[in-house]
Protein backbone atom coordinates (compact mmCIF):
# COMPACT_ATOMS: atom_id res chain seq x y z
CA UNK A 1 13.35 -4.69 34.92
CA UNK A 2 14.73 -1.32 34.36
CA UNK A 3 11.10 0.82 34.27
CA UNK A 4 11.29 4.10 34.81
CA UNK A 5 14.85 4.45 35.11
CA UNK A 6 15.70 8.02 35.07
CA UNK A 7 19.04 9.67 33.36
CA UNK A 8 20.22 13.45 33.50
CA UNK A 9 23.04 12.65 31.29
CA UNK A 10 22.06 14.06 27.99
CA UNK A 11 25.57 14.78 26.09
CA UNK A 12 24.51 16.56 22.78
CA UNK A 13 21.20 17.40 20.55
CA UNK A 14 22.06 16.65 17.32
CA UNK A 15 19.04 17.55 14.61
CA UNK A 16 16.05 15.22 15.58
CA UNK A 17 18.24 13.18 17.73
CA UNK A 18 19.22 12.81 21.41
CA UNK A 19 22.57 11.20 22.81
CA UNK A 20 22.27 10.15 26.56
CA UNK A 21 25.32 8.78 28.13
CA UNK A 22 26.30 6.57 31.28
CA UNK A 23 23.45 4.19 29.92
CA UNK A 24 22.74 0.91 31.50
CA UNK A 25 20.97 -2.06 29.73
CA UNK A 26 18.85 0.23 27.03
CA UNK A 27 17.10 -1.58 24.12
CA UNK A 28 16.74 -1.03 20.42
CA UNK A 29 13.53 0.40 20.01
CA UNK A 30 13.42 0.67 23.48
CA UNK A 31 10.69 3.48 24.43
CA UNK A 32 11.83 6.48 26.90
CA UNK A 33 9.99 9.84 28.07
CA UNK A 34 11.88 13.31 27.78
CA UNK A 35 11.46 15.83 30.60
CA UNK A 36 11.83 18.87 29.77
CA UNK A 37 12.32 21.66 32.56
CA UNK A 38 9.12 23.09 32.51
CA UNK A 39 7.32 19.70 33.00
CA UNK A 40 6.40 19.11 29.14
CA UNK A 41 6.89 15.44 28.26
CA UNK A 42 8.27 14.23 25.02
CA UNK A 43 8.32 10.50 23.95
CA UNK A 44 11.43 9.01 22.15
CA UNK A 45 12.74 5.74 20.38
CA UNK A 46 16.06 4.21 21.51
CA UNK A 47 17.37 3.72 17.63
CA UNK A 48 21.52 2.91 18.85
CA UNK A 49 22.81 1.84 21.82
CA UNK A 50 26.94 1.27 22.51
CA UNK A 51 29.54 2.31 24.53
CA UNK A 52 26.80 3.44 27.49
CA UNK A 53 25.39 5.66 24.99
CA UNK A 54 21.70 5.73 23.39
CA UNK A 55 21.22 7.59 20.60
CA UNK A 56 16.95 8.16 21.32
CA UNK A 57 14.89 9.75 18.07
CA UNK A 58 12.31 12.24 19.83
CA UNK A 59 8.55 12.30 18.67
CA UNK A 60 8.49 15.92 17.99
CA UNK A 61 10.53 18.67 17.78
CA UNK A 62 14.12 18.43 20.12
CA UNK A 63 13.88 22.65 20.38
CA UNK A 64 13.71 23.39 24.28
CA UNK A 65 15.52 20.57 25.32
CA UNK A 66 18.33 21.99 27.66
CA UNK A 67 21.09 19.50 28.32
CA UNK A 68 21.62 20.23 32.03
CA UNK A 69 18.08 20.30 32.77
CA UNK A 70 15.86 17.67 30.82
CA UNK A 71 15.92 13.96 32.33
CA UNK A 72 15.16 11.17 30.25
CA UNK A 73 13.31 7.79 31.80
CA UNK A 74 13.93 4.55 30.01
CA UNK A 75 10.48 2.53 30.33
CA UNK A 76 11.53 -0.93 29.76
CA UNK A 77 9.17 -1.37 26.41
CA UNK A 78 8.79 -1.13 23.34
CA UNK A 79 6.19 0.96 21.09
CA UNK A 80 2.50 -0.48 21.26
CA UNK A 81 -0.66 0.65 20.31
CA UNK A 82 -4.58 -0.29 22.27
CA UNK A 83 -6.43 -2.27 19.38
CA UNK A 84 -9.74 -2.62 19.08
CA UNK A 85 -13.14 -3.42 17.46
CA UNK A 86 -14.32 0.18 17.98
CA UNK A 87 -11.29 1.90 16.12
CA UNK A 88 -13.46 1.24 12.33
CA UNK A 89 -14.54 4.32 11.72
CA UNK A 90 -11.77 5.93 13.42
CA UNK A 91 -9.03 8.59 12.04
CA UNK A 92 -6.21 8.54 14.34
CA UNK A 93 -3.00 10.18 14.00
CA UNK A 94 0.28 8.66 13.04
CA UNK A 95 1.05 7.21 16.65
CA UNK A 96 -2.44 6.45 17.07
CA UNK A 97 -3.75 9.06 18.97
CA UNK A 98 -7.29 10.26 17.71
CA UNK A 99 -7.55 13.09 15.15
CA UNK A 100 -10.98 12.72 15.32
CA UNK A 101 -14.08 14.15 17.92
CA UNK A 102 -13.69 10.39 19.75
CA UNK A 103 -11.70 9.46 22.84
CA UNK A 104 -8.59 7.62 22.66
CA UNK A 105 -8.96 4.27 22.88
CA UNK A 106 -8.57 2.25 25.88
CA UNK A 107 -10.58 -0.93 26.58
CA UNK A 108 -8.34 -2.86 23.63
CA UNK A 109 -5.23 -5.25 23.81
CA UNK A 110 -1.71 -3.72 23.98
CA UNK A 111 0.27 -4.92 21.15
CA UNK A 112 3.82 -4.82 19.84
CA UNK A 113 3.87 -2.59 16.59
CA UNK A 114 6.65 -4.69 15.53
CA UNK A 115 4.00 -7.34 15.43
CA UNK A 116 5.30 -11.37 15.75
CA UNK A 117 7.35 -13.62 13.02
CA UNK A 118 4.49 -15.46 10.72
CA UNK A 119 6.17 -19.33 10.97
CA UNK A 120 5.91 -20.18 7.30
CA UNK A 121 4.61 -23.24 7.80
CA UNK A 122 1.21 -22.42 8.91
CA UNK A 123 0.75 -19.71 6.12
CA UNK A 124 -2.00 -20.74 3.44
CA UNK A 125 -1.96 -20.13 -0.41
CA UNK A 126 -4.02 -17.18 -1.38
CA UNK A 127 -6.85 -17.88 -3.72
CA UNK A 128 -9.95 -15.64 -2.82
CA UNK A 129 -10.81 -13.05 -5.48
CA UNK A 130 -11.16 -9.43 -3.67
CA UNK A 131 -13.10 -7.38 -6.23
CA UNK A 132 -12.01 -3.40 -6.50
CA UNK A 133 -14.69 -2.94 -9.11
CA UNK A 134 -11.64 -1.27 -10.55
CA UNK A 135 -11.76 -3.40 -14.61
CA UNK A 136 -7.81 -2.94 -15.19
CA UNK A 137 -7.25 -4.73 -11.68
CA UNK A 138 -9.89 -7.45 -11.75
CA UNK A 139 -9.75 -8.25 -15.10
CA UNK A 140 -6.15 -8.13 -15.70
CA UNK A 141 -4.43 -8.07 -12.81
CA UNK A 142 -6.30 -9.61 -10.36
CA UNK A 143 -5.79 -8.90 -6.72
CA UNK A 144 -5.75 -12.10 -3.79
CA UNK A 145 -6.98 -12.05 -0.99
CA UNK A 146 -3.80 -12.12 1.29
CA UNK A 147 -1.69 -10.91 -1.51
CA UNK A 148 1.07 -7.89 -1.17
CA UNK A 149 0.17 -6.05 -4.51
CA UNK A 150 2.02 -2.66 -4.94
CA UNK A 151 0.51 0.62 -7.01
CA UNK A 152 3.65 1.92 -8.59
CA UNK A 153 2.15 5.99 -9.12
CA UNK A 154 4.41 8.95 -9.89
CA UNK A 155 4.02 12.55 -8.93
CA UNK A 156 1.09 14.33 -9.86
CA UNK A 157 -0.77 11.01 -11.18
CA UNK A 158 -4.14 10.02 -9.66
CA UNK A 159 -3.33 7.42 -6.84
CA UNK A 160 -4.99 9.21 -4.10
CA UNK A 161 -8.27 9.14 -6.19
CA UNK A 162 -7.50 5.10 -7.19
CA UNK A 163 -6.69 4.10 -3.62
CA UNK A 164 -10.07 5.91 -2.20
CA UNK A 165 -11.82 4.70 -5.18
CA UNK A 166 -10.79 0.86 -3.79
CA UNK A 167 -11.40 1.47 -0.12
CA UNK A 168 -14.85 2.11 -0.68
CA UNK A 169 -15.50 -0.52 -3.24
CA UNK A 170 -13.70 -3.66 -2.27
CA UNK A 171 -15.18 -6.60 -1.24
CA UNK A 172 -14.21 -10.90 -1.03
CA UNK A 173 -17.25 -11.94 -3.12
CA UNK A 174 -18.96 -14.86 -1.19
CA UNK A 175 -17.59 -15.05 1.99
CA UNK A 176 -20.12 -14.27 4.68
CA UNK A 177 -16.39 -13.03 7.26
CA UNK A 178 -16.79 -8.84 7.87
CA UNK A 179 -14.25 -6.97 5.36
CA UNK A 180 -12.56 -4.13 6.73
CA UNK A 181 -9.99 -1.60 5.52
CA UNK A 182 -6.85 -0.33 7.61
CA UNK A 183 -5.81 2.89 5.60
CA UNK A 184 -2.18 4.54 6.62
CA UNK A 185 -1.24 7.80 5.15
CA UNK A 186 2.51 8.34 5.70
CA UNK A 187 3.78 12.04 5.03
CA UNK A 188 0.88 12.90 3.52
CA UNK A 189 -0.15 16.80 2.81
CA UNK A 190 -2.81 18.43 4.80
CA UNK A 191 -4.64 18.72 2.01
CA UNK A 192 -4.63 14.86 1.23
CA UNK A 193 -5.15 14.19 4.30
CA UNK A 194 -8.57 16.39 4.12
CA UNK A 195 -9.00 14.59 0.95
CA UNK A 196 -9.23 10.94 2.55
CA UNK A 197 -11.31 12.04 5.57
CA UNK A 198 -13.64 13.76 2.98
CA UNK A 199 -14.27 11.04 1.43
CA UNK A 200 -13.93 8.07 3.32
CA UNK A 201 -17.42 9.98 5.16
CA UNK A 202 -18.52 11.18 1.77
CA UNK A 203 -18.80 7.74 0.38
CA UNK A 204 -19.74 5.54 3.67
CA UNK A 205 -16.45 3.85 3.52
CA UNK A 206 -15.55 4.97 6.54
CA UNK A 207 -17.57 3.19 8.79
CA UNK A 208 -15.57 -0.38 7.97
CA UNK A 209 -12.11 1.90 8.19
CA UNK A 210 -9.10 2.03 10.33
CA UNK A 211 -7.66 5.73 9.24
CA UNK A 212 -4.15 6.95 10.54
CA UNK A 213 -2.78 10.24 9.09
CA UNK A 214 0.97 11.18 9.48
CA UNK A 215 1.86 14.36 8.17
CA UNK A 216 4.24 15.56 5.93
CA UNK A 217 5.32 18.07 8.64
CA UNK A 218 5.13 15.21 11.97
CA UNK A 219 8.87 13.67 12.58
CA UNK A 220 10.36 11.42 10.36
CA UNK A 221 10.11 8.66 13.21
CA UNK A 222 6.37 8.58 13.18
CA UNK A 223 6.49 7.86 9.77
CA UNK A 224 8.14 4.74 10.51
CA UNK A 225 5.95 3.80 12.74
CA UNK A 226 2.70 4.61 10.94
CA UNK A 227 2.61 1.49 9.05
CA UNK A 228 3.60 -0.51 12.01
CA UNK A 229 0.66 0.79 13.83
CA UNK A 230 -1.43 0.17 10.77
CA UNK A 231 -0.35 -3.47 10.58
CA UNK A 232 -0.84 -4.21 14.18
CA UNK A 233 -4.68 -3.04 13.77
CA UNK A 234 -4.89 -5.09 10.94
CA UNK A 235 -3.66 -7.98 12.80
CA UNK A 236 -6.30 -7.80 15.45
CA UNK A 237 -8.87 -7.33 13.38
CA UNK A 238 -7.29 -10.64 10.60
CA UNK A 239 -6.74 -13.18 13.32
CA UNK A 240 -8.25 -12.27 16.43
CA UNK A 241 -12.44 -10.90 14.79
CA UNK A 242 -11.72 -12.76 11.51
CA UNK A 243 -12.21 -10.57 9.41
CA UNK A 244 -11.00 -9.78 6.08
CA UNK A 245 -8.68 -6.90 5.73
CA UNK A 246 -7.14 -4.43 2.69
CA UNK A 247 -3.87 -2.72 4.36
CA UNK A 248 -3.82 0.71 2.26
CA UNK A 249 -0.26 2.36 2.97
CA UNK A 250 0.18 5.56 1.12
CA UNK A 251 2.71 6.54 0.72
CA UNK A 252 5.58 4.04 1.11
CA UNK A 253 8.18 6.19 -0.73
CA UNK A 254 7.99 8.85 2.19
CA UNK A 255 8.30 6.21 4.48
CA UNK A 256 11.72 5.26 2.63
CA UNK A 257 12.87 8.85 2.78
CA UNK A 258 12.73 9.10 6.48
CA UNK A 259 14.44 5.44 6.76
CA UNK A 260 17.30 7.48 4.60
CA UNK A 261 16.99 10.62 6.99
CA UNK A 262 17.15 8.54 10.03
CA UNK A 263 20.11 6.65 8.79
CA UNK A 264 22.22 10.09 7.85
CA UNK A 265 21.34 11.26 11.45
CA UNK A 266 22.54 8.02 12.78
CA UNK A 267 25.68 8.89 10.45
CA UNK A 268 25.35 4.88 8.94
CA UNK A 269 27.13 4.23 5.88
CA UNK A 270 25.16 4.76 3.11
CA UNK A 271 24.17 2.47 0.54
CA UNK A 272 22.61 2.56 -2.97
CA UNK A 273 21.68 6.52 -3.77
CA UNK A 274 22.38 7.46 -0.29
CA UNK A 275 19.48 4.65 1.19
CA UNK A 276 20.62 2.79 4.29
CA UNK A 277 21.65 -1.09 3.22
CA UNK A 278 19.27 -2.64 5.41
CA UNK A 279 16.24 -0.71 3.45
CA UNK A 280 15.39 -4.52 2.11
CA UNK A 281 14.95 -6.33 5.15
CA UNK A 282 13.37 -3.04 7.26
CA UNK A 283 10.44 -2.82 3.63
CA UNK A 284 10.05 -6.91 3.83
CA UNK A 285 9.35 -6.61 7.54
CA UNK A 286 6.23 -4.48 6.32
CA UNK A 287 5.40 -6.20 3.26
CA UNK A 288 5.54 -9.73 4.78
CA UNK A 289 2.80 -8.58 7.16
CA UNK A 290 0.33 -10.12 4.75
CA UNK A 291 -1.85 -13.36 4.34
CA UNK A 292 -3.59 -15.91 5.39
CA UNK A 293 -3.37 -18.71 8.25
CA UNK A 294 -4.56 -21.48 8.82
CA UNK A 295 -7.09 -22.29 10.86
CA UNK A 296 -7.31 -18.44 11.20
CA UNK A 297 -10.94 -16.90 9.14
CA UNK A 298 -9.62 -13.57 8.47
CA UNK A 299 -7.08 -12.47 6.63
CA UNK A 300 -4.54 -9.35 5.46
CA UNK A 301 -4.10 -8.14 2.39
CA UNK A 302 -1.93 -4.80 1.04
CA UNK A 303 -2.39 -2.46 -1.22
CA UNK A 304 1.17 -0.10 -0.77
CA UNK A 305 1.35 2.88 -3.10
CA UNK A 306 5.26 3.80 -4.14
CA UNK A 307 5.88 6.92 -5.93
CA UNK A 308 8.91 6.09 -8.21
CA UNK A 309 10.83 9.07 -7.96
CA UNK A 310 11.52 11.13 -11.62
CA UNK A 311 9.25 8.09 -12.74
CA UNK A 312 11.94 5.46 -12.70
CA UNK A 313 11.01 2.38 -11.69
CA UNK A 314 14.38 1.27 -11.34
CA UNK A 315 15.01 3.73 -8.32
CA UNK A 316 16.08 1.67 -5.51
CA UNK A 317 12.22 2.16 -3.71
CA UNK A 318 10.11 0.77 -6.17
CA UNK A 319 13.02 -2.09 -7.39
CA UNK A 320 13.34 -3.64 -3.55
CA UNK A 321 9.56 -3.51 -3.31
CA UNK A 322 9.28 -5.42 -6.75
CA UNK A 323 11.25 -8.29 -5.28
CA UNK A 324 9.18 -8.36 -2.03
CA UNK A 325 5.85 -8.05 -2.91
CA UNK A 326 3.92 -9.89 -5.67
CA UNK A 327 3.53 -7.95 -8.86
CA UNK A 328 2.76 -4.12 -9.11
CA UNK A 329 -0.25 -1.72 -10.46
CA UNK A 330 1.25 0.58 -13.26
CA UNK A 331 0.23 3.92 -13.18
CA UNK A 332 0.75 5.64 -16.31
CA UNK A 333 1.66 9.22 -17.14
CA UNK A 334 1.00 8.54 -21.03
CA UNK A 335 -2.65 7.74 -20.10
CA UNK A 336 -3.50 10.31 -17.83
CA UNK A 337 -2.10 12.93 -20.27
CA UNK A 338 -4.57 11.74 -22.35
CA UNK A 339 -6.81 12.72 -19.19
CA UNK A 340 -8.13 8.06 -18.84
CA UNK A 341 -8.78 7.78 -14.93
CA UNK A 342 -7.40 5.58 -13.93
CA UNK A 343 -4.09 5.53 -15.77
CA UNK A 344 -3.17 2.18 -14.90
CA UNK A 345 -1.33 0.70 -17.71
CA UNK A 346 -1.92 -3.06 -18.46
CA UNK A 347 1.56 -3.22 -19.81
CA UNK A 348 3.47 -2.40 -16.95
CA UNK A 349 1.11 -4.61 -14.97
CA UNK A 350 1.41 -7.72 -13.40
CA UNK A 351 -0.45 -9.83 -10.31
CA UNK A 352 1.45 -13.14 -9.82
CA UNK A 353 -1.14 -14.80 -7.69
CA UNK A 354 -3.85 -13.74 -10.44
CA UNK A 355 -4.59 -17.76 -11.44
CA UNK A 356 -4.76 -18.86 -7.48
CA UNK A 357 -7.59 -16.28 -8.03
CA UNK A 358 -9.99 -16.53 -10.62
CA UNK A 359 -11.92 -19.58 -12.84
CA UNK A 360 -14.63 -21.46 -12.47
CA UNK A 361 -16.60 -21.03 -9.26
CA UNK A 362 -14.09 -17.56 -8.26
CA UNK A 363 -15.07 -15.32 -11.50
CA UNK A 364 -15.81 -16.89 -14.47
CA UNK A 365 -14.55 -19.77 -16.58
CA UNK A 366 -12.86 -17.88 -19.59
CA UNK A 367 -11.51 -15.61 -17.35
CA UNK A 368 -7.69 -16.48 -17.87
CA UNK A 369 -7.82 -16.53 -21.79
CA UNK A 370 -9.39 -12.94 -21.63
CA UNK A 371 -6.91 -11.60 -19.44
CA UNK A 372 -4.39 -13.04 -22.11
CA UNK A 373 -5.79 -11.74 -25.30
CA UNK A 374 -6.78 -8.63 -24.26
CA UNK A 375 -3.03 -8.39 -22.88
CA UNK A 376 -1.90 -9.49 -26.59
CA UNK A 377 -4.35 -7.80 -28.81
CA UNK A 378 -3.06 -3.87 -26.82
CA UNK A 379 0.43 -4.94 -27.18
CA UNK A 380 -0.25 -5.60 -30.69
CA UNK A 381 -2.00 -2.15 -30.98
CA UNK A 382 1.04 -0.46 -28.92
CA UNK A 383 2.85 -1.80 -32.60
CA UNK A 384 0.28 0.00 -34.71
CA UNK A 385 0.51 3.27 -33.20
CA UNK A 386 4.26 3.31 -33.22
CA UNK A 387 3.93 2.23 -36.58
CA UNK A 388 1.24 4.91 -37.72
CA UNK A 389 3.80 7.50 -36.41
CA UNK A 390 6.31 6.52 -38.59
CA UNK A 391 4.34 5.57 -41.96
CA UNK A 392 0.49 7.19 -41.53
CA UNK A 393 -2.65 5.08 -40.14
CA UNK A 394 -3.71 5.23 -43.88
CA UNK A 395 -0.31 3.19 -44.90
CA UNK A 396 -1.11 0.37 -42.66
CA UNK A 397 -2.50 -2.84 -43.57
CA UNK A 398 -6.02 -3.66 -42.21
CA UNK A 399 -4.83 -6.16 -39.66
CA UNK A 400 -2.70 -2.81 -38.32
CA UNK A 401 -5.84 -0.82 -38.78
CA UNK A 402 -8.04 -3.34 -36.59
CA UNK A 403 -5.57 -3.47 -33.72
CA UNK A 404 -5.49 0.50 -33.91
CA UNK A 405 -8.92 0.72 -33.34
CA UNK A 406 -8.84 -1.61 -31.11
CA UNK A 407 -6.45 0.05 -29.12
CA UNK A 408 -8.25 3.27 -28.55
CA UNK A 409 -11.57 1.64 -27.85
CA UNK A 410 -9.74 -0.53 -25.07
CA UNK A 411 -8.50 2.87 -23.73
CA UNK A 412 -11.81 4.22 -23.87
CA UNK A 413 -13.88 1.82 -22.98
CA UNK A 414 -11.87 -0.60 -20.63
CA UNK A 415 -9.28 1.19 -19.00
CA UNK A 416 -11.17 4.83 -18.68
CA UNK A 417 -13.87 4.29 -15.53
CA UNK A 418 -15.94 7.03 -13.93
CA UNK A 419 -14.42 7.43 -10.06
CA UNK A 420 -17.64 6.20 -8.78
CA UNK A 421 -18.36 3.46 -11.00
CA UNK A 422 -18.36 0.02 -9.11
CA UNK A 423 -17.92 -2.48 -11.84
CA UNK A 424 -18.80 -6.10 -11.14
CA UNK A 425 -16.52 -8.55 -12.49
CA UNK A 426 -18.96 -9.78 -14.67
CA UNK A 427 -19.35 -6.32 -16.19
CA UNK A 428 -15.87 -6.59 -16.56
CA UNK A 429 -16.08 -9.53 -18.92
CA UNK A 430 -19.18 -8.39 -20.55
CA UNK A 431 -16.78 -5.24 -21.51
CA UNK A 432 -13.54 -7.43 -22.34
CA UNK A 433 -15.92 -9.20 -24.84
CA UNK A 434 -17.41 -6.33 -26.76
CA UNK A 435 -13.64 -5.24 -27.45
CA UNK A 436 -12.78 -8.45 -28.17
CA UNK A 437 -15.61 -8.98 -30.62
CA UNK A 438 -13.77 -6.25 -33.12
CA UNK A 439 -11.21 -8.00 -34.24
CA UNK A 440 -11.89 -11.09 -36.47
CA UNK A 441 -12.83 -14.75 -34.79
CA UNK A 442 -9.25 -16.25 -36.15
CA UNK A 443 -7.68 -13.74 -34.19
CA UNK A 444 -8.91 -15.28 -30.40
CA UNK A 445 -6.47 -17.44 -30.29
CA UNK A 446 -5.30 -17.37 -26.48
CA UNK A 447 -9.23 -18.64 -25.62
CA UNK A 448 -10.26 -21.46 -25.45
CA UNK A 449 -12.64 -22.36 -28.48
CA UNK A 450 -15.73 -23.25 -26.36
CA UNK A 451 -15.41 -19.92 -24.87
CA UNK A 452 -15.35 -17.92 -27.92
CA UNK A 453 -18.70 -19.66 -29.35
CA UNK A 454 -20.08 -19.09 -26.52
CA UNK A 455 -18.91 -15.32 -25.84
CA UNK A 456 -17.67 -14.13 -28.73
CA UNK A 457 -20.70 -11.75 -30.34
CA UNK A 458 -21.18 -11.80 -34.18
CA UNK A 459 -21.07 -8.40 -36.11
CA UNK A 460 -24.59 -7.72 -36.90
């Protein structure tokens, strides 16, 4: 083993980066300590290594680093991280060193942050309703335990609010296993990261949380290694406490940037809009850090927020993690002009594992036909208004007129939620069926007929 080999053969400084030659067996990902020549230490990340080079990313600044003077050990490992039990209620920084008044943690098991390959075979279907008390998630687009669900969000839209709002209110509704929530802020503001640590104490929540905050202003490599460290914790506490866990990763489009600035400094050949080709595989080795095992109690579920950049959700961050993951949450600037919180639009929706999760015995029996008509009758109501813009409300038949109506109320009523309001699914439904019960009987006709005599409520 080649621990604590030591190299004064630093060639060039180049931005972030650090090229030591005459190399010797160094790894990718390989970790290695920089001395400087006044005796500071600075760890690095092998990211290259050919012709006895290594091209090392530093963890912090590369000023002060004098070539002829500044030694560079290669310690034989990769990056891990101490987990543990005590790290809920925690906020640690984005290599996992406490940001909080607590000591650094110690007593755990090292880990890998690159965690281990799932085998397939032993993962189990997900089919355990996790309630966000969130009505345009449960109800329409209902999240799995040990499903990958992104939040697609935009600039200036409420996702910090929406992902708080869930990490103090989600729960796996009868399952006696401990739920816990692993929240990663990558290249977040200071002031967002105040926000989360405000709140997660505000609310309670953080006493069942995991927080680490990297900072739009710490290098670009701890941002990819934020989630890593994230993931690892929520490993531990999945598979080895068994207990159920909501991976929070905010903000996965600042992760992609620094994969992009990492690249350029590596001097890679570029790929779609200047993102390194390999962006798919590096985002699915985060993303596929989710479900559940068998024979395992716990389980991992994630909750990544991508902001599409200039809104377009074809932009090469948001349309790789559409293929990965399974479905999205649609925030929507049309809705939160209108000032709804929170602006998630139906629409733009989707959960694929939604029917592994709900029914009989997981929320409710008419759950499915709900979801469906309630998806139909706005789409039909999205018609009327662009209809009433072109012709008047007053030209419209009263079908048109019903749907209209409709529509707002559902805005109103369904979609618009106070940020502490915990709804139950069964509040939920109770809701979905008061809408419902504006439009004529003959109109149900994605619900079952036994469910509408027995749900549907007569006009008085």
């Amino acid at each position: 083993m080649k621990f604590g080999i030591e190299y004064s053969t630093i060639e060039s400084v180049a931005g972030p980066l650090v090229v030591v030659g005459k190399v010797r067996n160094a790894s990718y990902n390989e970790i290695v300590r920089i001395k400087m020549q006044d005796g500071e230490s600075r760890l690095g990340q092998v990211l290259d290594t050919s012709d006895g080079r290594a091209v090392v990313q530093v963890f912090g600044s590369t000023s002060g680093i004098n070539i002829n003077k500044t030694s560079v050990s290669f310690l034989g490992e990769t990056f891990n991280v101490s987990v543990s039990e005590s790290m809920l209620g925690r906020v640690f920084d984005g290599q996992g060193r406490p940001r909080d008044s607590g000591s650094k943690i110690t007593s755990g098991e090292k880990r890998d942050i690159n965690g281990y390959p799932i085998n397939p075979v032993s993962r189990a279907m997900p089919s355990d309703f996790i309630e966000t008390g969130i009505s345009t998630i449960d109800g329409l687009n209902t999240l799995v335990r040990g499903q990958k669900l992104p939040i697609f969000s935009s600039s200036g839209l409420a996702h910090n609010q929406l992902t708080a709002q869930i990490t103090r209110q989600a729960k796996v509704k009868g399952k006696s296993e401990g739920f816990a929530v692993v929240f990663a802020g990558i290249g977040i503001t200071n002031d967002d990261a105040q926000y989360f640590t405000n709140e997660f104490r505000r609310t309670g929540a953080l006493k069942r949380t995991v927080a680490f905050i990297n900072l739009a202003d710490d290098p670009s490599i701890e941002r990819i290694i934020t989630p890593r460290i994230a993931l690892t914790t929520a490993e531990y506490l999945a598979y080895e406490r068994g207990m159920h866990v909501l991976v929070i990763l905010n903000d996965m489009t600042n992760y992609a940037e620094a994969l992009r600035e990492l690249s350029s400094a590596r001097e890679e050949v570029p790929g779609r809009r200047g993102y390194p080709g390999y962006m798919y595989t590096d985002l699915a080795s985060i993303y596929e850090r989710a479900g559940v095992l068998k024979g395992k109690k716990g389980s991992i579920t994630q909750l990544p927020v991508v902001t599409m950049p200039s809104d377009d959700v074809t932009h090469p961050i948001p349309d790789l993690t559409g293929y990965i993951t399974e479905g999205q949450i649609f925030m929507s600037r049309v809705l939160n002009n209108k000032g709804i919180y929170p602006s998630v639009n139906p629409l733009g929706s989707l959960s694929r594992l939604m029917n592994s999760g709900i029914g009989s015995g997981k929320t409710r029996e008419d759950h499915r036909g709900v979801a469906d008509q309630l998806f139909g009758a706005y789409a039909r109501a999205q018609d009327a208004k662009s209809l009433s813009s072109i012709v008047g409300a007053e030209a419209l038949g009263e079908s048109d007129r019903q749907y209209l109506n409709f529509g707002d109320s559902f805005e109103d009523k369904y979609i618009r939620q106070g940020f502490d309001e915990d709804r139950s699914i069964e509040k939920t439904l109770e809701i979905s069926w008061d809408l419902l019960s504006m439009l004529p009987e003959t109109e149900l006709t994605r619900i079952k007929e036994q469910y509408v005599l027995k749900y549907y409520k007569q006009k008085k």
